[in-house]
Protein backbone atom coordinates (compact mmCIF):
# COMPACT_ATOMS: atom_id res chain seq x y z
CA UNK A 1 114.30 40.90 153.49
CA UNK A 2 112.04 38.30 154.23
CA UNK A 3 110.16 35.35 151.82
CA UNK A 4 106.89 35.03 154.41
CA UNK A 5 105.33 31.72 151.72
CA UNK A 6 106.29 29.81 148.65
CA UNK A 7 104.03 28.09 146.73
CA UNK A 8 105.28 25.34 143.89
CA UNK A 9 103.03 23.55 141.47
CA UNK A 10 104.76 21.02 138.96
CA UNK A 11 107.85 22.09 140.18
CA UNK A 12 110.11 19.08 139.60
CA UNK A 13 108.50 16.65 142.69
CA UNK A 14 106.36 19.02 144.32
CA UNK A 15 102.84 18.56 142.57
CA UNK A 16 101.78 21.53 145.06
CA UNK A 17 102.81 23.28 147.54
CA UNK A 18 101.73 26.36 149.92
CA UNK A 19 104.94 26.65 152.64
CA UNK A 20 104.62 29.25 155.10
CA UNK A 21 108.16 30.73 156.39
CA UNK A 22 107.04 31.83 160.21
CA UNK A 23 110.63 32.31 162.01
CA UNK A 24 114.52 33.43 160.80
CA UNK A 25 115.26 29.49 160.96
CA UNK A 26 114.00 26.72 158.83
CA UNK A 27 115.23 23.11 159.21
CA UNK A 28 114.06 20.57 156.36
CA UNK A 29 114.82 17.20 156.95
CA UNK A 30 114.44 13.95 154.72
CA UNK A 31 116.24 11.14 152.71
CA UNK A 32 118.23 12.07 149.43
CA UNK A 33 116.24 12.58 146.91
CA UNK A 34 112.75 13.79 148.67
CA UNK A 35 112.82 16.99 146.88
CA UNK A 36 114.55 19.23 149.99
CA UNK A 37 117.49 20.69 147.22
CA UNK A 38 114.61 20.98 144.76
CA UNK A 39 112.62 23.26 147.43
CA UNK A 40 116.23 25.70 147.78
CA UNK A 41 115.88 25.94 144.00
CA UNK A 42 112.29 27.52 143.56
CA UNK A 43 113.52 29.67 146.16
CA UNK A 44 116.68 30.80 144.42
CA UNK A 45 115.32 31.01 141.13
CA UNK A 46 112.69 33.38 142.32
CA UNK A 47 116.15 35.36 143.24
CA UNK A 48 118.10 34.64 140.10
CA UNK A 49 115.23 33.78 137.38
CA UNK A 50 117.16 30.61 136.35
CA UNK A 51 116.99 27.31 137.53
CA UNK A 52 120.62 26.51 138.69
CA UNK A 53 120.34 22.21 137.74
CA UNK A 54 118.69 22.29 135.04
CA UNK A 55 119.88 23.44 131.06
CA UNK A 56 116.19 24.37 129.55
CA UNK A 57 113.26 25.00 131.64
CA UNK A 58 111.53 21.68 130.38
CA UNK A 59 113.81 19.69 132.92
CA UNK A 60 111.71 21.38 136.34
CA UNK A 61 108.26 20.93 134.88
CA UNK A 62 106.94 17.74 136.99
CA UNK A 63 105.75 14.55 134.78
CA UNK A 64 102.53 15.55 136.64
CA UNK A 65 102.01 18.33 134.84
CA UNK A 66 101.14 16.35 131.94
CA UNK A 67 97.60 15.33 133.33
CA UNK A 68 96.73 19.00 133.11
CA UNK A 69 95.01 20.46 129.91
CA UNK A 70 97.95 22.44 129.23
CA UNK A 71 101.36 21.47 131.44
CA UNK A 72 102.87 23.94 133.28
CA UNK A 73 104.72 24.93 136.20
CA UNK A 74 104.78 27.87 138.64
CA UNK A 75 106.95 29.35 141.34
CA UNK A 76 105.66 32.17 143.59
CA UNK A 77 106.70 33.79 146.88
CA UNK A 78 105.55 36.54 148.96
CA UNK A 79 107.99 38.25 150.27
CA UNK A 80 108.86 41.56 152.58
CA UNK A 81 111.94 43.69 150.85
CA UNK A 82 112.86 46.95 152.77
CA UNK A 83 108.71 47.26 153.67
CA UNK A 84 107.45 46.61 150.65
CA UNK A 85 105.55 43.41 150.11
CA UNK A 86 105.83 41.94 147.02
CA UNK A 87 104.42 38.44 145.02
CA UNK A 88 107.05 37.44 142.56
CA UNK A 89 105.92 34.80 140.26
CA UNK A 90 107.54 32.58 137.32
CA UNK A 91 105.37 30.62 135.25
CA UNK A 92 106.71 28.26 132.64
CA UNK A 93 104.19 26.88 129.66
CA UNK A 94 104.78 24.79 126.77
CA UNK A 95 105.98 26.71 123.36
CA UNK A 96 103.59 25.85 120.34
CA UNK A 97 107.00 23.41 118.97
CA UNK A 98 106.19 21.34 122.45
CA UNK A 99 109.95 20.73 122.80
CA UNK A 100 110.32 23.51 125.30
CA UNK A 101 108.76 26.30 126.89
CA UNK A 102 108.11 29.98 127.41
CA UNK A 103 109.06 31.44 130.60
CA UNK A 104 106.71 34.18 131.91
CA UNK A 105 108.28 36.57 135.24
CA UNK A 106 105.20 38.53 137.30
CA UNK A 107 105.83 40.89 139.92
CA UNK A 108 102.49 41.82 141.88
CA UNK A 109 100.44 39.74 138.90
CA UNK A 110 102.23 42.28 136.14
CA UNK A 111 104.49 41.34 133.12
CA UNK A 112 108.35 41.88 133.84
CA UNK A 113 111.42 41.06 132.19
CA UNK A 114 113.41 38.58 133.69
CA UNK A 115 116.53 41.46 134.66
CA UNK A 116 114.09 43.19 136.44
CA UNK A 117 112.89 40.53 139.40
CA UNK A 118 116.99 39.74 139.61
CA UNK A 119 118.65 41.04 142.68
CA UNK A 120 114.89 42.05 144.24
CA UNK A 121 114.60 38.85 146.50
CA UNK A 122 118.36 38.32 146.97
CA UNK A 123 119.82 35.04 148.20
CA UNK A 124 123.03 33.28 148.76
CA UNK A 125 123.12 29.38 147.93
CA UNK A 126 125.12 27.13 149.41
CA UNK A 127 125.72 23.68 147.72
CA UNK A 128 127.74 20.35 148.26
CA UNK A 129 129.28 20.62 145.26
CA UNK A 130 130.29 24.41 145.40
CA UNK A 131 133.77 22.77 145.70
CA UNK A 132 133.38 22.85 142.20
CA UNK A 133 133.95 26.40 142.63
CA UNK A 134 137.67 25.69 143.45
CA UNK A 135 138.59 22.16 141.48
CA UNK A 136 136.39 22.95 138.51
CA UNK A 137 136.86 25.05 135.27
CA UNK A 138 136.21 28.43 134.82
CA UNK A 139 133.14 28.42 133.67
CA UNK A 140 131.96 27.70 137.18
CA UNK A 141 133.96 30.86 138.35
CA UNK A 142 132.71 32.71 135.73
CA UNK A 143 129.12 31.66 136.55
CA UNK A 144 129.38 32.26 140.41
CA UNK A 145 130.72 35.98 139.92
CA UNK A 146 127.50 36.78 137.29
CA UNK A 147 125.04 35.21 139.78
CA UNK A 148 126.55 37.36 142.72
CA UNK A 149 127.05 40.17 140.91
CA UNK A 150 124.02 40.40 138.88
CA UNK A 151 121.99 40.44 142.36
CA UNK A 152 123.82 43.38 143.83
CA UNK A 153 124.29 45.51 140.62
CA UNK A 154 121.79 45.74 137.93
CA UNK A 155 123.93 47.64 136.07
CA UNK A 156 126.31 44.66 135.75
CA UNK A 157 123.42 42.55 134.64
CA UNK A 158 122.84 44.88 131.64
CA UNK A 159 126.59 45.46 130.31
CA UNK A 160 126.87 41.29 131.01
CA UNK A 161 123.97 40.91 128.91
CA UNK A 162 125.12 43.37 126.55
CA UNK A 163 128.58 42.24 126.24
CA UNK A 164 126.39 38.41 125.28
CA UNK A 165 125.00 39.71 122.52
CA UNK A 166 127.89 41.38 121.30
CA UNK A 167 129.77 38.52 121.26
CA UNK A 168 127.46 36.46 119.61
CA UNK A 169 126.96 38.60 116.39
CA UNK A 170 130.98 39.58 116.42
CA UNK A 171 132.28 35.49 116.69
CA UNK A 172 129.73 34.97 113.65
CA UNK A 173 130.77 37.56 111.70
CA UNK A 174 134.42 35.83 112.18
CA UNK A 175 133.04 32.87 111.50
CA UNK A 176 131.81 34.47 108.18
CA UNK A 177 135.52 35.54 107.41
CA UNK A 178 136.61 32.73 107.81
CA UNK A 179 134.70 30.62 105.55
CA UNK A 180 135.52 33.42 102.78
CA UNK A 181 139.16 33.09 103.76
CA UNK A 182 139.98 36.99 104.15
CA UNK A 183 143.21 38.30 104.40
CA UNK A 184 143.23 40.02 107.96
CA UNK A 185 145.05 43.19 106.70
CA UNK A 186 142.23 43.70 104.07
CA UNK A 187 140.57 46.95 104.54
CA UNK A 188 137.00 45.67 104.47
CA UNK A 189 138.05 43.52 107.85
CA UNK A 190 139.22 46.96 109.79
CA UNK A 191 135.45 47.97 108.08
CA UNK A 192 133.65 44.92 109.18
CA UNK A 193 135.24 44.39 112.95
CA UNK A 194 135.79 48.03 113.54
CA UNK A 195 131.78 48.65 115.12
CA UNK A 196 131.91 45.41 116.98
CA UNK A 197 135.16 45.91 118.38
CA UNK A 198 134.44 49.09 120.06
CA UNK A 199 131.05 48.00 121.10
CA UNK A 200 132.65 44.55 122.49
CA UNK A 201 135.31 46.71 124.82
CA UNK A 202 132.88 49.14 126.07
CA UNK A 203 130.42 45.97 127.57
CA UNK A 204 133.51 44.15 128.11
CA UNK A 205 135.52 46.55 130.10
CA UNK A 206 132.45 47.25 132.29
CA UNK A 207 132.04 43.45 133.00
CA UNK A 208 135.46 43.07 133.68
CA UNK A 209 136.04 46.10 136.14
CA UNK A 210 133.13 45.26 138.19
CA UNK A 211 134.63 41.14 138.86
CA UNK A 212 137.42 42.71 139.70
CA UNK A 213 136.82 45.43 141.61
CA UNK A 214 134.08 42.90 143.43
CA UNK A 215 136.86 40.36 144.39
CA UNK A 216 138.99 43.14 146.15
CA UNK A 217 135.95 43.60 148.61
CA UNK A 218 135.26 40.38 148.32
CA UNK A 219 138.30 38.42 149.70
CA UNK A 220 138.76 41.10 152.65
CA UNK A 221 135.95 39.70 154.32
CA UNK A 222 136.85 35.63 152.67
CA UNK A 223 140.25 35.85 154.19
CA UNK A 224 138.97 36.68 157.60
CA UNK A 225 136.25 33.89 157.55
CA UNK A 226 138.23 31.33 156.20
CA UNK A 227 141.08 32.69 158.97
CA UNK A 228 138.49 32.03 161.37
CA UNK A 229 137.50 28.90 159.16
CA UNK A 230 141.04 26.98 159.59
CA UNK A 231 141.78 28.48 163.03
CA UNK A 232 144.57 30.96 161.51
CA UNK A 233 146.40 28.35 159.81
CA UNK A 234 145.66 29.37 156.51
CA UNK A 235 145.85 32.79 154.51
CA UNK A 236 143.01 33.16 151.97
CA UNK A 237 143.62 35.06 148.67
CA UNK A 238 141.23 35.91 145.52
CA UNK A 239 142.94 36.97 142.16
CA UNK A 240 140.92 37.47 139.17
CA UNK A 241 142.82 36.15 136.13
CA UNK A 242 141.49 38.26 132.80
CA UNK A 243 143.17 37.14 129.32
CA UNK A 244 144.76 39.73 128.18
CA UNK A 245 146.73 42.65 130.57
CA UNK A 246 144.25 45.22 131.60
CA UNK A 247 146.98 47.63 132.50
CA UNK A 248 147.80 46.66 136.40
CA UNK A 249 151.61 45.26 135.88
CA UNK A 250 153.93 45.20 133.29
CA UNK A 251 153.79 42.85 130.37
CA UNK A 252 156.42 40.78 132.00
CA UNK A 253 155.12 40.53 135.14
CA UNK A 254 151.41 39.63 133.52
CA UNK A 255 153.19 36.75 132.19
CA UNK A 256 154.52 35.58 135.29
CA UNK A 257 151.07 36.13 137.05
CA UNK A 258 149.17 33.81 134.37
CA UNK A 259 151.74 30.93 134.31
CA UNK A 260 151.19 31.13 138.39
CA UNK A 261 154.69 32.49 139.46
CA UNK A 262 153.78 35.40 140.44
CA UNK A 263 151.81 35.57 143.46
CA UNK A 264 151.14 38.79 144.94
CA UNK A 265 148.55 40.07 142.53
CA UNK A 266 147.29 44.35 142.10
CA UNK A 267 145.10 45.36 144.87
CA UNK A 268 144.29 48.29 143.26
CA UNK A 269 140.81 48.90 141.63
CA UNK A 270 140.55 48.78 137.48
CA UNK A 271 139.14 51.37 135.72
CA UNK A 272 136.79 50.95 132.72
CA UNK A 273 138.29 53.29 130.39
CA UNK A 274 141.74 52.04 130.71
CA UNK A 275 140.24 48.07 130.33
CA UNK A 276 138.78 49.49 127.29
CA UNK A 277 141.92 50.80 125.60
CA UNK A 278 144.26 47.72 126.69
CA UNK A 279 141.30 45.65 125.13
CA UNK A 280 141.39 47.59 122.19
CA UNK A 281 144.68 47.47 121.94
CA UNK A 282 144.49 43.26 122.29
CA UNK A 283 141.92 42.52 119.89
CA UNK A 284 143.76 45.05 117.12
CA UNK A 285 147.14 43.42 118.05
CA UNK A 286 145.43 39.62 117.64
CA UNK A 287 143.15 40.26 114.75
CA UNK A 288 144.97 37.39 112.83
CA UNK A 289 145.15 34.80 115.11
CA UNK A 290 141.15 35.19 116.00
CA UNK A 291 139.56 35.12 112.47
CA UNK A 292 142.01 31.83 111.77
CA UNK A 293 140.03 30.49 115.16
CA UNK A 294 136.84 31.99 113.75
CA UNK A 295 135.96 33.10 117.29
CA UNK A 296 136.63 36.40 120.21
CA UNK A 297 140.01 34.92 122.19
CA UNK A 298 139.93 37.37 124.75
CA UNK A 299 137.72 39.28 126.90
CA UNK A 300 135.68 38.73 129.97
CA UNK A 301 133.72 35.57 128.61
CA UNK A 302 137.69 33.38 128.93
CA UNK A 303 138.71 35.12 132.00
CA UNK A 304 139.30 32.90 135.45
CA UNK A 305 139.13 33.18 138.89
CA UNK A 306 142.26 32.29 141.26
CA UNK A 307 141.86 30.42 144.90
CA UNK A 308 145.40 30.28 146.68
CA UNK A 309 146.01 29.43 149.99
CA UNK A 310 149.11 30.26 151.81
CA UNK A 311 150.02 31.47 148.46
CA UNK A 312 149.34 28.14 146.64
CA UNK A 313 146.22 27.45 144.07
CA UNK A 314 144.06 25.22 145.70
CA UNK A 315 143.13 24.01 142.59
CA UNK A 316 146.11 22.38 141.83
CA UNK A 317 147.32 21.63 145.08
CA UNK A 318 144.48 21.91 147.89
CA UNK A 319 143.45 19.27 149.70
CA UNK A 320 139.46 18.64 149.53
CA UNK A 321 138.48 19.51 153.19
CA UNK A 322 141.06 22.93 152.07
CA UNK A 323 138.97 23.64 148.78
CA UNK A 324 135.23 22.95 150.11
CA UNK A 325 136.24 25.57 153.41
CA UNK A 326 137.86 27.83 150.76
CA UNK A 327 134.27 27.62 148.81
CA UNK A 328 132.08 28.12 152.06
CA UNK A 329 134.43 31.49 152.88
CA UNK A 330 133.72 32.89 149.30
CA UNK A 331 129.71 31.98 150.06
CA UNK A 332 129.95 34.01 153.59
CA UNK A 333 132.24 36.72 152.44
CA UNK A 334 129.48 37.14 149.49
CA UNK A 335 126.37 37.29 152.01
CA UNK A 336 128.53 40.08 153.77
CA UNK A 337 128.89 42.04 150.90
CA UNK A 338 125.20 41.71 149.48
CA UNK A 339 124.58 43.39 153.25
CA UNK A 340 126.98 45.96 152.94
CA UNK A 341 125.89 47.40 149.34
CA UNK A 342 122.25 46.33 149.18
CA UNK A 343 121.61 47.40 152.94
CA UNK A 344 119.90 44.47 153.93
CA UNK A 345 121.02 40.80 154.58
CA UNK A 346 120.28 38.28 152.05
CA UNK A 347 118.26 35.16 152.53
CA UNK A 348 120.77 32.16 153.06
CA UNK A 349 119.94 28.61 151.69
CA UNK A 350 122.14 25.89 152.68
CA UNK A 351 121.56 22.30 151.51
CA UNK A 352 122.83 19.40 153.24
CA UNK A 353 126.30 21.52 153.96
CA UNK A 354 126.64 20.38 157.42
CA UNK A 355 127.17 16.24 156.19
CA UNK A 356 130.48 17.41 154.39
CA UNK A 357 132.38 19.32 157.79
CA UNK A 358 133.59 18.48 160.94
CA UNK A 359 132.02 19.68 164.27
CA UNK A 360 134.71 22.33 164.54
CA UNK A 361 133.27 23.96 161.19
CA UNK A 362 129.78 23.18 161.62
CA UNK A 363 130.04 25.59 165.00
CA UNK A 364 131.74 27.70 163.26
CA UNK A 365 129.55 27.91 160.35
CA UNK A 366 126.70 28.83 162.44
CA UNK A 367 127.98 31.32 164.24
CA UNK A 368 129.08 33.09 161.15
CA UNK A 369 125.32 33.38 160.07
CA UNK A 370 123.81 33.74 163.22
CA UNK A 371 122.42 36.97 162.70
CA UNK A 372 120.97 36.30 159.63
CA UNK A 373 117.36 37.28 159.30
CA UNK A 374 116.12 34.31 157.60
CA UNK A 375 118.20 31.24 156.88
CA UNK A 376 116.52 27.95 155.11
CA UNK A 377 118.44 24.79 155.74
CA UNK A 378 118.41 21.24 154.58
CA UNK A 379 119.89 17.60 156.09
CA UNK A 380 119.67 14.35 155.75
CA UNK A 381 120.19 14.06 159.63
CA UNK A 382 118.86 16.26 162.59
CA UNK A 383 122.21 15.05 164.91
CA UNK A 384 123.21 17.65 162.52
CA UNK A 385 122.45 19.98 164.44
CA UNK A 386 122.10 21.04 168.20
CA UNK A 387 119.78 20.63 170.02
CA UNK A 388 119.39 24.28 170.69
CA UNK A 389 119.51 25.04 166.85
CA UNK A 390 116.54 22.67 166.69
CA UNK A 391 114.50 24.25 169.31
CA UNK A 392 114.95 27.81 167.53
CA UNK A 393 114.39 26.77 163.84
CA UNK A 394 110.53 25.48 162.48
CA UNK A 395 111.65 21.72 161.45
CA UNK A 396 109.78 19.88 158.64
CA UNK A 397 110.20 16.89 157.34
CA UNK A 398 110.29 16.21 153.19
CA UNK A 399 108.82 13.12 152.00
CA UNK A 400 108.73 11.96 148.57
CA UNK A 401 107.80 16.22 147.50
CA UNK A 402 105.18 16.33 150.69
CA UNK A 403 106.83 18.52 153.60
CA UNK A 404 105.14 18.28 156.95
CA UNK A 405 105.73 20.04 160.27
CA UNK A 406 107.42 18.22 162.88
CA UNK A 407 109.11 18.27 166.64
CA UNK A 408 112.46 17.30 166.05
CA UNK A 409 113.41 17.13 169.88
C-alpha cells in the first residue's frame, strides 16, 4: 500500500497542489499553521471519507474557491493497493441552499458511495491531541474504534451505519410517546417498539461484538508497545465498558466493573447472538425509564472505552506524559493489527508528534515503525529528528499552503 501523488485544490490553504510521494519517508517541515496538519488530512480523508477537524464539509473549502464560477474543492490520490493502481477522488460542490455542500466520492473517475472507498487506502493518524483519547469523553473512544474499525471491516461499517439509522427513527418514535404521554404497559407500545427493538439489537449486537472482540487483539500488541514505551514500568490494559451486561460476568460483578472496582475484566470473545438476547432483555426490562427520557439509554452508541495502567484509569489518575504514551501504544498496536487482518501495512501519518516526547520515546517511536512502507511526517523543527532519519526521508518545507523540496542537512 502505497499513495505515489496527492493533488489538493481549495483544500483549506492549499489553492493547488500536485505532491509526488517518491520514498517510504516523508518529512514536512514549517511554522504552525502553514497548512502541514491540513496536508495529513486530505490524506486521511481519502482513507476515511470524512474530514476529521471539521463538522460540515463547508469548513475545508478554501476562501479561494470563491473566485471560481462555481466553488469547490477536490482531494485525489493515486495510489498502489496490493498491485492495483487506483485514483480515489472526493469532490465537494456547493448544494443549490448555498449553506453547504454535496460531497461526490470517485474511484478510477466512477461514482461510489462513500462506504465503499473506506478501508481501500488505509491509514493510521497520529495527532497531538490524541491524548484526548485517554482524558476526554467517550465520544472520542467511541469515534476512534469506528474509524479503526470501519477501515479493516466493511462489514462493521454497514451494521454501524445500520444500527445509526435505527436509532434515529426508534429515539423519535419515543420521542412521539412521549409527547402523547403513553402508559408503557399499553399494548400499542409492545406494538410500536417491538420492530425497532429487534432491529436495534441485531445492528447493535454486531457493533458491539466487533469493539470488543477488536480490543482483545488490540491491547495484546498495546501492552507490549507501551511495555517497551515506559521501559517495563508500566502494564497496559484495554476494557471496553458497554451499558448494559452483555453476558461476560455476573450482574454483581458488572456492577463492580462499571463503578471501576473491579479490575480484571473478560478476556473472552462476545458473541452476537448472546449480545442480542441480553440487549433484548435490557431494553424490555427498561422500557419505562426510556420513553420518560424520550430517547435509546443503552446500546453501543453510550458505551466507553477503559485505559488503566498498572491497573489504574488513566483517565482519572494518569499523569499527562502516562496518557499521551498510553494514546501513541493504542495508535501502534492499531497499525499492527490493520497489517495482520488486511495483509498489508497501513500508511502512517504523524503530525508534529515528536514536539510532545522525550528523546527516549522519540527513538523508540521510530523504531516501532521502522518498517513501515510509507510513513508521512510533520514538525515544526528538523532537530527533531536525526540526522540519519533526515538523510533517508524526502524533506519539504510548508509555507503559508506552498510545499517545496529541500536539503535539510
Amino acid at each position: 500500500m502505497f499513495l505515489h501523488r496527492l493533488r489538493l485544490t481549495h483544500f483549506r490553504n492549499y489553492r493547488q497542489l500536485d505532491l509526488a510521494f517518491e520514498t517510504p519517508w516523508t518529512l514536512l517541515q514549517g511554522s504552525n499553521a502553514q497548512g502541514k496538519t491540513n496536508l495529513l488530512e486530505a490524506i486521511f480523508m481519502l482513507a476515511t471519507s470524512k474530514a476529521i477537524h471539521a463538522t460540515q464539509e463547508r469548513e475545508i473549502v478554501g476562501w479561494q474557491a470563491q473566485e471560481e464560477p462555481i466553488p469547490y474543492s477536490r482531494v485525489s490520490g493515486d495510489v498502489q493497493i496490493d498491485g492495483r493502481h487506483l485514483e480515489l477522488e472526493i469532490i465537494l460542490t456547493p448544494r443549490e441552499d448555498g449553506l453547504n455542500y454535496t460531497k461526490q466520492i470517485k474511484i478510477n473517475g466512477a461514482p461510489k458511495r462513500a462506504m465503499d472507498m473506506v478501508g481501500l487506502l488505509r491509514a493510521v493518524l497520529f495527532l497531538p491531541e490524541d491524548i484526548k483519547l485517554v482524558d476526554g469523553g467517550p465520544t472520542e473512544r467511541r469515534r476512534y474504534l469506528d474509524i479503526a474499525l470501519c477501515q479493516i471491516d466493511r462489514s462493521y461499517c454497514q451494521a454501524l451505519s445500520s444500527f445509526q439509522r435505527i436509532l434515529l427513527q426508534r429515539n423519535n418514535l419515543l420521542k412521539r410517546l412521549r409527547e402523547q404521554e403513553v402508559s408503557p404497559a399499553a399494548p400499542a407500545v409492545d406494538a410500536q417498539l417491538a420492530f425497532w427493538d429487534e432491529k436495534l439489537a441485531q445492528q447493535g449486537a454486531r457493533v458491539m461484538a466487533r469493539r470488543h472482540n477488536f480490543l482483545l487483539e488490540l491491547e495484546a500488541i498495546a501492552s507490549e508497545r507501551h511495555a517497551m514505551l515506559s521501559s517495563d514500568r508500566e502494564r497496559l490494559a484495554l476494557h471496553y465498558l458497554p451499558s448494559f451486561n452483555p453476558g461476560l460476568l455476573s450482574e454483581q460483578e458488572f456492577t463492580l466493573w462499571r463503578q471501576g472496582l473491579l479490575t480484571e475484566a473478560p478476556r473472552r470473545r462476545l458473541d452476537e447472538e448472546q449480545v442480542q438476547a441480553a440487549y433484548l432483555q435490557k431494553l424490555a426490562m427498561r422500557r419505562a425509564r426510556e420513553l420518560t427520557a424520550g430517547a435509546t439509554l443503552y446500546g453501543p452508541h453510550r458505551d466507553d472505552l477503559r485505559i488503566l495502567v498498572n491497573d489504574r484509569d488513566l483517565r482519572i489518575y494518569g499523569s499527562r506524559g502516562q496518557q499521551r504514551s498510553a494514546a501513541l501504544s493504542l495508535k501502534l498496536a492499531e497499525v499492527r493489527v490493520m497489517a495482520q487482518v488486511g495483509g498489508s501495512a497501513p500508511l502512517l501519518l504523524l503530525d508534529d508528534v515528536m514536539s510532545e516526547l522525550d528523546a527516549e520515546r522519540r527513538a523508540m517511536l521510530l523504531a516501532a515503525v521502522e518498517d513501515a512502507p510509507q510513513v508521512i511526517v510533520t514538525t515544526t523543527d528538523w532537530e527533531d529528528f536525526t540526522p540519519e532519519f533526515r538523510r533517508r526521508a524526502r524533506c519539504f518545507r510548508v509555507c503559508s499552503g506552498i510545499v517545496e523540496a529541500v536539503n535539510s542537512e
